[in-house]
PDB file of N, CA and C in Angstrom:
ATOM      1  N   UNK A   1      35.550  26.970 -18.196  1.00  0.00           N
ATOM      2  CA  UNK A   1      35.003  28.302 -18.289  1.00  0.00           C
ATOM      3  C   UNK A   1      33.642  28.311 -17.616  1.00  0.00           C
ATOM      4  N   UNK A   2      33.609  29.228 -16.996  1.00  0.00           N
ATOM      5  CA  UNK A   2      31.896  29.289 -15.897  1.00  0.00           C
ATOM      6  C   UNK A   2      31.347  30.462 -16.780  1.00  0.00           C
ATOM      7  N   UNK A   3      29.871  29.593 -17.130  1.00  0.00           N
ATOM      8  CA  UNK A   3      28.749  30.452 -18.044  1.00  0.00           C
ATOM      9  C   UNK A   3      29.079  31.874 -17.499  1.00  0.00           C
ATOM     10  N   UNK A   4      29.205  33.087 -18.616  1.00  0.00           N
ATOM     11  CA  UNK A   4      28.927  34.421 -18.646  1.00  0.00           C
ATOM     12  C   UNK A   4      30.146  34.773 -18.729  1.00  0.00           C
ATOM     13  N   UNK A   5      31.485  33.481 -18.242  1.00  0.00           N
ATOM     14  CA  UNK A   5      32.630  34.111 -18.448  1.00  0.00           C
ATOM     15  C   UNK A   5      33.534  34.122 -19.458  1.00  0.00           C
ATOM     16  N   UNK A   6      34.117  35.168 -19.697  1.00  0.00           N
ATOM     17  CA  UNK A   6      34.971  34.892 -20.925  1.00  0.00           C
ATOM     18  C   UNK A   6      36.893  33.953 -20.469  1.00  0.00           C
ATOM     19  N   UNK A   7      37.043  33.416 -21.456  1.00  0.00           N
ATOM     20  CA  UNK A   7      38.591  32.494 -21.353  1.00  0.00           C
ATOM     21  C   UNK A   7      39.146  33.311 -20.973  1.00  0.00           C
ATOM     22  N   UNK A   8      39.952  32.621 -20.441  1.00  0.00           N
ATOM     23  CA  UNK A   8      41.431  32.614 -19.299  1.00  0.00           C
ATOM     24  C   UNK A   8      42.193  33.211 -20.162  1.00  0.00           C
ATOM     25  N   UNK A   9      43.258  34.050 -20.600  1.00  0.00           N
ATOM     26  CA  UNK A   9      43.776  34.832 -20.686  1.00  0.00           C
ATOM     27  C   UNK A   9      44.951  33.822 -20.742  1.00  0.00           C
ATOM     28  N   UNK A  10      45.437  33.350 -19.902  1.00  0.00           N
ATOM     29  CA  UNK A  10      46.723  32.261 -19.746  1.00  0.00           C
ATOM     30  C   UNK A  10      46.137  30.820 -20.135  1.00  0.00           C
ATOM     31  N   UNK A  11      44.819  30.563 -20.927  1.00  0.00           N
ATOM     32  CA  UNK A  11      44.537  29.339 -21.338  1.00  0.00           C
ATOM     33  C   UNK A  11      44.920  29.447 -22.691  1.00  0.00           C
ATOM     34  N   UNK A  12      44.534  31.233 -23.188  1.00  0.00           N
ATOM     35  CA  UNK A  12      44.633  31.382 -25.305  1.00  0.00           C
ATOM     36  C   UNK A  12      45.867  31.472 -25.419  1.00  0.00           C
ATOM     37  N   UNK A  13      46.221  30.951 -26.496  1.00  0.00           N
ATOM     38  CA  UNK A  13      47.001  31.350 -27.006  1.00  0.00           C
ATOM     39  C   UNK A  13      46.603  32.195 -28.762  1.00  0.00           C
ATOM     40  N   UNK A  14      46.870  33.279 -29.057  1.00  0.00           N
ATOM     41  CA  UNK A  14      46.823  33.860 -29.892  1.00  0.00           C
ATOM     42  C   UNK A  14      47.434  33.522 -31.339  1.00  0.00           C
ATOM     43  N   UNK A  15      46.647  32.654 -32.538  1.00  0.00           N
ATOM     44  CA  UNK A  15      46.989  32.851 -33.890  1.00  0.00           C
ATOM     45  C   UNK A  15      46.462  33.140 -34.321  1.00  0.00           C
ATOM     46  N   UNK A  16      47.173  34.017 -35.371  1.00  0.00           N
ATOM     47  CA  UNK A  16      46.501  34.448 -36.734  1.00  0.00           C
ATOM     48  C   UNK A  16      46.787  33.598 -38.343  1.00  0.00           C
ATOM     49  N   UNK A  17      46.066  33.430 -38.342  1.00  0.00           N
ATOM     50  CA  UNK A  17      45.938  32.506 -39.690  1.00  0.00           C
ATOM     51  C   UNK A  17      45.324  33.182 -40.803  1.00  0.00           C
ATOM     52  N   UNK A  18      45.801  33.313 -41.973  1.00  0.00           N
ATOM     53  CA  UNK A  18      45.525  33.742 -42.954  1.00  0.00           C
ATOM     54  C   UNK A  18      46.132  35.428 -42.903  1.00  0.00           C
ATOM     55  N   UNK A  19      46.639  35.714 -42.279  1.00  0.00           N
ATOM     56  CA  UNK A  19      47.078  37.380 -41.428  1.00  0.00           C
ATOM     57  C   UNK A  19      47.437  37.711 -43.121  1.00  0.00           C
ATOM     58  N   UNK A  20      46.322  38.200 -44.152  1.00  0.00           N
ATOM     59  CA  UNK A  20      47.004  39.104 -45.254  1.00  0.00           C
ATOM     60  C   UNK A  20      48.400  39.097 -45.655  1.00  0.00           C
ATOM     61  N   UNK A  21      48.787  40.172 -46.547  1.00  0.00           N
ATOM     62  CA  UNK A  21      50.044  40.088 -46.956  1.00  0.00           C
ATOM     63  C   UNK A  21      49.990  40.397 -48.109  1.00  0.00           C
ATOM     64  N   UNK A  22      50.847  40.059 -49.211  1.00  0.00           N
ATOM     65  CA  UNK A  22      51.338  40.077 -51.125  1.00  0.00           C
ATOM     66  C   UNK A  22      52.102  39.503 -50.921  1.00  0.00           C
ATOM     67  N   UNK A  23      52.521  38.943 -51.924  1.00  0.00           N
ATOM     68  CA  UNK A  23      53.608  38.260 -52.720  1.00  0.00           C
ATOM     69  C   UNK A  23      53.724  38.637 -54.509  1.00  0.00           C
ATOM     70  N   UNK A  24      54.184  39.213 -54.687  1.00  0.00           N
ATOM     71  CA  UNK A  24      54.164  39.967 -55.993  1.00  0.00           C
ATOM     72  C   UNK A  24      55.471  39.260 -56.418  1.00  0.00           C
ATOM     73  N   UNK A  25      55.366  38.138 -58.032  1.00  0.00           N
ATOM     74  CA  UNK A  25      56.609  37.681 -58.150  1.00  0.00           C
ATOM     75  C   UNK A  25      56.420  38.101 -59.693  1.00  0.00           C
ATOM     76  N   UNK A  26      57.629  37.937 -60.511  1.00  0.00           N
ATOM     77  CA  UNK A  26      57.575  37.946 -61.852  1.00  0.00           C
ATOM     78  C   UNK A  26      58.309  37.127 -62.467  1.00  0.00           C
ATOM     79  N   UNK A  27      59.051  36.437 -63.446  1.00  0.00           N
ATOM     80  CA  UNK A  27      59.641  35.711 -64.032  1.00  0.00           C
ATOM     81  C   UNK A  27      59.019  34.498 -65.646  1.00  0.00           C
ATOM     82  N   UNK A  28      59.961  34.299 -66.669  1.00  0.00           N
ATOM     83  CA  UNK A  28      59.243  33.830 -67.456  1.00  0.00           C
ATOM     84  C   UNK A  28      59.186  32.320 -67.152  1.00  0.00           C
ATOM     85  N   UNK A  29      58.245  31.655 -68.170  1.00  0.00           N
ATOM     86  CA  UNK A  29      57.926  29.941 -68.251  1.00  0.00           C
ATOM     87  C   UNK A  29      58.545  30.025 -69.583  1.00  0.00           C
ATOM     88  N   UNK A  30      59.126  28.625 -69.994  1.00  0.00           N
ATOM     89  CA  UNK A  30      59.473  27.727 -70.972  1.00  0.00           C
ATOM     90  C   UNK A  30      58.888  26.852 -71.264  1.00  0.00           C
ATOM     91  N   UNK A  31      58.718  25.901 -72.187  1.00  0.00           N
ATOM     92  CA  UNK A  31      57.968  24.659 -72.380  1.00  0.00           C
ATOM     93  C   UNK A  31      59.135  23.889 -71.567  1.00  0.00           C
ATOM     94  N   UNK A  32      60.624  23.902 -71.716  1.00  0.00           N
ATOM     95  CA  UNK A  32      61.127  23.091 -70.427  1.00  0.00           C
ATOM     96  C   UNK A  32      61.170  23.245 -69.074  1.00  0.00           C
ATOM     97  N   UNK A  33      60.529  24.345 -69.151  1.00  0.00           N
ATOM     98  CA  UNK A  33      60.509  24.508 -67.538  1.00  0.00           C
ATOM     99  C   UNK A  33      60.554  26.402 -66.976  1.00  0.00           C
ATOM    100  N   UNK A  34      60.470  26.596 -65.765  1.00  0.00           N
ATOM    101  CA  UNK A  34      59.998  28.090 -65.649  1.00  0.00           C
ATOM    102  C   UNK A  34      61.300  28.326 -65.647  1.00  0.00           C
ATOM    103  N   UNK A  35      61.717  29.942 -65.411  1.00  0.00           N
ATOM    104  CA  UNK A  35      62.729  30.682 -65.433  1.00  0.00           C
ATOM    105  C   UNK A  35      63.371  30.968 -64.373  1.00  0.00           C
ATOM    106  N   UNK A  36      64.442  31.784 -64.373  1.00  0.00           N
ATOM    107  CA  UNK A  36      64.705  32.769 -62.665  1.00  0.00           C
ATOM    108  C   UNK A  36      63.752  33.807 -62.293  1.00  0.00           C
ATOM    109  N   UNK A  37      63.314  34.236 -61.604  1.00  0.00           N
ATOM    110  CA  UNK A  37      62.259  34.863 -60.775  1.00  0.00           C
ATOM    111  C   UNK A  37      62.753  35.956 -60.189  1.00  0.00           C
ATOM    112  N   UNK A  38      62.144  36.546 -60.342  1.00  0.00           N
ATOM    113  CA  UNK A  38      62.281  37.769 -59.223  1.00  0.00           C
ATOM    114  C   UNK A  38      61.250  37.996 -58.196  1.00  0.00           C
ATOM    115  N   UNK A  39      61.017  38.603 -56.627  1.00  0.00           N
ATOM    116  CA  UNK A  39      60.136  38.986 -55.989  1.00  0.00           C
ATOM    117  C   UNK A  39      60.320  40.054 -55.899  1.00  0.00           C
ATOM    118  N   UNK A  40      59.355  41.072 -56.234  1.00  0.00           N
ATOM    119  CA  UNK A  40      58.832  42.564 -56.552  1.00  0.00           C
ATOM    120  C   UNK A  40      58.226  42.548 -55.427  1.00  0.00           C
ATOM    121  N   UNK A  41      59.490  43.850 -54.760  1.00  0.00           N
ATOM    122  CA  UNK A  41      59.344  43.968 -53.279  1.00  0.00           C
ATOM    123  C   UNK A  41      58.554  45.685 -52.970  1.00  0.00           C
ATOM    124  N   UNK A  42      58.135  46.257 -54.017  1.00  0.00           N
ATOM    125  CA  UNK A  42      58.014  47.209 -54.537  1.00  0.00           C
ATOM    126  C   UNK A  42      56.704  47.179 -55.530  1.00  0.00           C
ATOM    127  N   UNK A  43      56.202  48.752 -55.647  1.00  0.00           N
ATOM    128  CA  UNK A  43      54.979  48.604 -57.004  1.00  0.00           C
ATOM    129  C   UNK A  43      56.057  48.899 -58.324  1.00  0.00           C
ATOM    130  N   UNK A  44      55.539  47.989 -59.247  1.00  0.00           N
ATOM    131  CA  UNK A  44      55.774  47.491 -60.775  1.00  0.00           C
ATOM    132  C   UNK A  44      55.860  49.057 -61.250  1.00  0.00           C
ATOM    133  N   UNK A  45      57.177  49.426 -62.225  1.00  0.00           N
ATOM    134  CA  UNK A  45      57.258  50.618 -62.936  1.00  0.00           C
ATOM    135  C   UNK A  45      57.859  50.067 -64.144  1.00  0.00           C
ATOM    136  N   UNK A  46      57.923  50.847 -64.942  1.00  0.00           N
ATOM    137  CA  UNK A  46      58.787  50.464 -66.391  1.00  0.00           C
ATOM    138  C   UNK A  46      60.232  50.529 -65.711  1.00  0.00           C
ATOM    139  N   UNK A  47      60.389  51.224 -65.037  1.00  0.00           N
ATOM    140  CA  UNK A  47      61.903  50.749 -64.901  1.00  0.00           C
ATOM    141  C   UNK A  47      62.353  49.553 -64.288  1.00  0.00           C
ATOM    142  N   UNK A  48      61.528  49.118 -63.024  1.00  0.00           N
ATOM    143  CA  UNK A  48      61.746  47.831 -62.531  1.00  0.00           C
ATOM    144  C   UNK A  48      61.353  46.796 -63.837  1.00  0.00           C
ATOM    145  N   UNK A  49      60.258  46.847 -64.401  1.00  0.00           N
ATOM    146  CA  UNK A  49      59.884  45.991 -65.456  1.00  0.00           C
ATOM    147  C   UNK A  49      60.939  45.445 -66.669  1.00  0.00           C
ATOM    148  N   UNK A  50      62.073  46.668 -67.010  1.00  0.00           N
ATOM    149  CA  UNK A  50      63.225  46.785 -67.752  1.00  0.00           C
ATOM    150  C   UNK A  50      63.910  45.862 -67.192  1.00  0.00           C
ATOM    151  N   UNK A  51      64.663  46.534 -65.782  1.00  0.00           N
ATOM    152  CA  UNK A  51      65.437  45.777 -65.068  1.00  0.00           C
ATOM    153  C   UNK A  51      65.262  43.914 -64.947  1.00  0.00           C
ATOM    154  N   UNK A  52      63.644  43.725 -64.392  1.00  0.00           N
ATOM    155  CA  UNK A  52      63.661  41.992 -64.484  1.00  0.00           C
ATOM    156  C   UNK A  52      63.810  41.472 -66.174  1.00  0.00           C
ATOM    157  N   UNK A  53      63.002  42.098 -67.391  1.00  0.00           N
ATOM    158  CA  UNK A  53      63.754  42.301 -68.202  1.00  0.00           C
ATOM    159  C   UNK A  53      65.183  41.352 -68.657  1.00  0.00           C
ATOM    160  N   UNK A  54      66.286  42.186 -68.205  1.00  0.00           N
ATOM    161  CA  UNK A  54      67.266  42.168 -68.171  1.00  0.00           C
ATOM    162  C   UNK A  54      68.287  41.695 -67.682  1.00  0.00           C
ATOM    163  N   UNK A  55      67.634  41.131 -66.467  1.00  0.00           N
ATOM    164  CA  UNK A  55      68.514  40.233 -65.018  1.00  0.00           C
ATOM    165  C   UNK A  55      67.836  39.119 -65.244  1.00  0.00           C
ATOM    166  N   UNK A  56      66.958  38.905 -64.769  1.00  0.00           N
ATOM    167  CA  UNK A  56      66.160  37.340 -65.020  1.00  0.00           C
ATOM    168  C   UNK A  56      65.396  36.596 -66.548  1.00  0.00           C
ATOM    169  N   UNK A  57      65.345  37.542 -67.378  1.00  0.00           N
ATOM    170  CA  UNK A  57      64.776  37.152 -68.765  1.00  0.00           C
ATOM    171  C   UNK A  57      66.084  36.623 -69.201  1.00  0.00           C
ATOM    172  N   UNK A  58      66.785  36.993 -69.186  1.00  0.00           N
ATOM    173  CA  UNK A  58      68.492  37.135 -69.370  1.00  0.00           C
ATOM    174  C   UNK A  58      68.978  35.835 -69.236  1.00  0.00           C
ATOM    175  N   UNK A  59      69.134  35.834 -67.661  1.00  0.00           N
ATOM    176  CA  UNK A  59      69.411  34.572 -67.194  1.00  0.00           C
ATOM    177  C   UNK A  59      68.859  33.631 -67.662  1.00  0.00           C
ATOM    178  N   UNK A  60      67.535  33.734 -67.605  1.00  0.00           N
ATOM    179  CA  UNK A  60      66.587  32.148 -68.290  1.00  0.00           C
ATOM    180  C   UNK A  60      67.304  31.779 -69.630  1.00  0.00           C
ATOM    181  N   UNK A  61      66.877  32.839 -70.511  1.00  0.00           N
ATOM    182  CA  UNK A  61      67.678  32.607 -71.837  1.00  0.00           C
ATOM    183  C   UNK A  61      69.140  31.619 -71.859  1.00  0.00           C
ATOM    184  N   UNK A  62      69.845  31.982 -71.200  1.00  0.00           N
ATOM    185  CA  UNK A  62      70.907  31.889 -71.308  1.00  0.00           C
ATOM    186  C   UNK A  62      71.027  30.253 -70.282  1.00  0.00           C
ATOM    187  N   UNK A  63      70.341  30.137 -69.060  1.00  0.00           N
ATOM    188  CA  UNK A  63      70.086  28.708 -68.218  1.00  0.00           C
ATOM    189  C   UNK A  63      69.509  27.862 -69.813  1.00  0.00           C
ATOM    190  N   UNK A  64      68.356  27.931 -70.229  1.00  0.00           N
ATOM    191  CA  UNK A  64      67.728  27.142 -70.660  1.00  0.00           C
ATOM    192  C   UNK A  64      68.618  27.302 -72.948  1.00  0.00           C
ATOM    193  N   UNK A  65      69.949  27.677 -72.691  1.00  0.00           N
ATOM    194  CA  UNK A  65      70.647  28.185 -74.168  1.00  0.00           C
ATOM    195  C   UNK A  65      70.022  28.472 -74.855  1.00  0.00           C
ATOM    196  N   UNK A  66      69.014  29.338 -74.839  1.00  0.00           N
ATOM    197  CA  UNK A  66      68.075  29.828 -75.850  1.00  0.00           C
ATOM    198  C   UNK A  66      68.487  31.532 -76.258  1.00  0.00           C
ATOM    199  N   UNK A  67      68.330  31.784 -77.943  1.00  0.00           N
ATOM    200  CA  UNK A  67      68.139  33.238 -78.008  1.00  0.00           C
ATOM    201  C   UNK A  67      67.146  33.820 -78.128  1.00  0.00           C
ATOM    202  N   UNK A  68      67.119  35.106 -78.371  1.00  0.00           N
ATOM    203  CA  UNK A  68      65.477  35.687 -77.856  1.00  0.00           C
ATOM    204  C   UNK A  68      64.618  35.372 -79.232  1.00  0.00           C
ATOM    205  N   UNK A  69      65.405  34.742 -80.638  1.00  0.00           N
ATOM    206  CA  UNK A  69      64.354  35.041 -81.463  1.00  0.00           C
ATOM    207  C   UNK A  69      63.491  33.099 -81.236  1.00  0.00           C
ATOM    208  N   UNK A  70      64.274  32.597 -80.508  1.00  0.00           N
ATOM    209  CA  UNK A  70      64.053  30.981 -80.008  1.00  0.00           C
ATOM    210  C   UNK A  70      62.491  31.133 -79.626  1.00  0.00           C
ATOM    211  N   UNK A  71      61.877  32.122 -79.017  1.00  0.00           N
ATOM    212  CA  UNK A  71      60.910  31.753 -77.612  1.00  0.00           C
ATOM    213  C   UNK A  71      59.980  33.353 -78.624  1.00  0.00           C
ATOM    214  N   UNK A  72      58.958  32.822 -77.839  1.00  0.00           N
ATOM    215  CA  UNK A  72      57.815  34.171 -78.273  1.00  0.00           C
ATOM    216  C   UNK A  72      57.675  34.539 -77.053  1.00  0.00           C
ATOM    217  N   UNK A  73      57.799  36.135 -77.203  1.00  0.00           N
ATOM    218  CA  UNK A  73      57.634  37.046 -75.981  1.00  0.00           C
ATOM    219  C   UNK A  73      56.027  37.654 -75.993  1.00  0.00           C
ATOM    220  N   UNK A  74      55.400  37.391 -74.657  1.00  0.00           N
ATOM    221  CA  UNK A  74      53.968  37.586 -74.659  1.00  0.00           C
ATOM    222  C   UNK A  74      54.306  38.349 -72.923  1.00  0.00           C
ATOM    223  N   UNK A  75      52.846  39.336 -73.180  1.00  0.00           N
ATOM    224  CA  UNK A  75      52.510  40.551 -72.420  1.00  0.00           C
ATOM    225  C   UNK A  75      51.522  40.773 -72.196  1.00  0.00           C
ATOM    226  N   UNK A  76      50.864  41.253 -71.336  1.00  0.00           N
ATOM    227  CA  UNK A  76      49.810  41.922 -71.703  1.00  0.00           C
ATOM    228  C   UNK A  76      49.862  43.722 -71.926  1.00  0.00           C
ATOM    229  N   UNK A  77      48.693  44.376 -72.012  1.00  0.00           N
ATOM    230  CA  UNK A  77      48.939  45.845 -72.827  1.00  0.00           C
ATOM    231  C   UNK A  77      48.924  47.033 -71.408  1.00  0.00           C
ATOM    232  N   UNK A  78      49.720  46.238 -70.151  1.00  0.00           N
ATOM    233  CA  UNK A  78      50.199  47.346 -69.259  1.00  0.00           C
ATOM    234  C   UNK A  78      50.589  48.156 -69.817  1.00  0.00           C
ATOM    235  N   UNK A  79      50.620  49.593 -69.183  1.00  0.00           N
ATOM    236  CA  UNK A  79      51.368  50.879 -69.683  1.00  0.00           C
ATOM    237  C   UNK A  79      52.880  50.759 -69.471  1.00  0.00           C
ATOM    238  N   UNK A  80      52.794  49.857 -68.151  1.00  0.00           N
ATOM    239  CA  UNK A  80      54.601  49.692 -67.926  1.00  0.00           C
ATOM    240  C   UNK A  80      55.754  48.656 -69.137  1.00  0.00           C
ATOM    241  N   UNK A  81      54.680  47.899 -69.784  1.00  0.00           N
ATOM    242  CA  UNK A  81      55.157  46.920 -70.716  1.00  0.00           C
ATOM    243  C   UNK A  81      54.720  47.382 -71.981  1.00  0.00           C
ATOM    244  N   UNK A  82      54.332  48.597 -72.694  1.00  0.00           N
ATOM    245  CA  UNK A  82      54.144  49.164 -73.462  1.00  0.00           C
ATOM    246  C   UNK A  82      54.701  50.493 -73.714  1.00  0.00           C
ATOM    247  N   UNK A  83      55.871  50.642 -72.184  1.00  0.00           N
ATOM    248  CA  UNK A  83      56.068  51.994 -72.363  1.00  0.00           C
ATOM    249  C   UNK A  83      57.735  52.272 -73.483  1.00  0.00           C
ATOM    250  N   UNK A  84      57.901  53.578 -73.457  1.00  0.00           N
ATOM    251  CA  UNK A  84      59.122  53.409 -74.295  1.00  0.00           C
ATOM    252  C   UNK A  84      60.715  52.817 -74.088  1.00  0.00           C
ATOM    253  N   UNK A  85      60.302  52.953 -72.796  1.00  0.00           N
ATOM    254  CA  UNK A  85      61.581  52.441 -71.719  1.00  0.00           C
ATOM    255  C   UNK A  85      61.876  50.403 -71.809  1.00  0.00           C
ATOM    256  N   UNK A  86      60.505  50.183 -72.041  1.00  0.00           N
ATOM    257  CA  UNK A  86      60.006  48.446 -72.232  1.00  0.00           C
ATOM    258  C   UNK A  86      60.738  48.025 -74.508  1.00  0.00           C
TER     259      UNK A  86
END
């Protein structure tokens, strides 16, 4: 590069590193081990909240032979996990 000039154009090559994003996942833990997961491809509503709920709380239960009164269910005091639909 000759002082004052800027790089060659056909020398850069262009990355982006760190380029933003989300990853929004949900799913429960066990003392034997975590659960099935979901990735929340979408913003969090009581109805999606129901749904993982129901598909993946489900599943874990049932992977790890546990019933629901087996395990303590913990939350925090979202409106979506407090609502009547939850």
């Amino acid at each position: 590069k000759k002082p004052g000039k800027g790089l060659s154009d056909r020398l850069v090559e262009e990355i982006v590193k760190f380029a933003g994003g989300n990853l929004m996942f949900s799913g429960p833990m066990f003392l034997e081990g975590v659960g099935y997961g979901a990735k929340i491809g979408r913003r969090m509503d009581a109805d999606l909240y129901v749904s993982i709920l129901e598909d993946e709380l489900q599943q874990s239960l049932e992977y790890y032979n546990k019933k629901p009164e087996d395990v303590i269910f913990q939350q925090d005091n979202n409106p979506k996990h407090k609502s009547k639909k939850a």
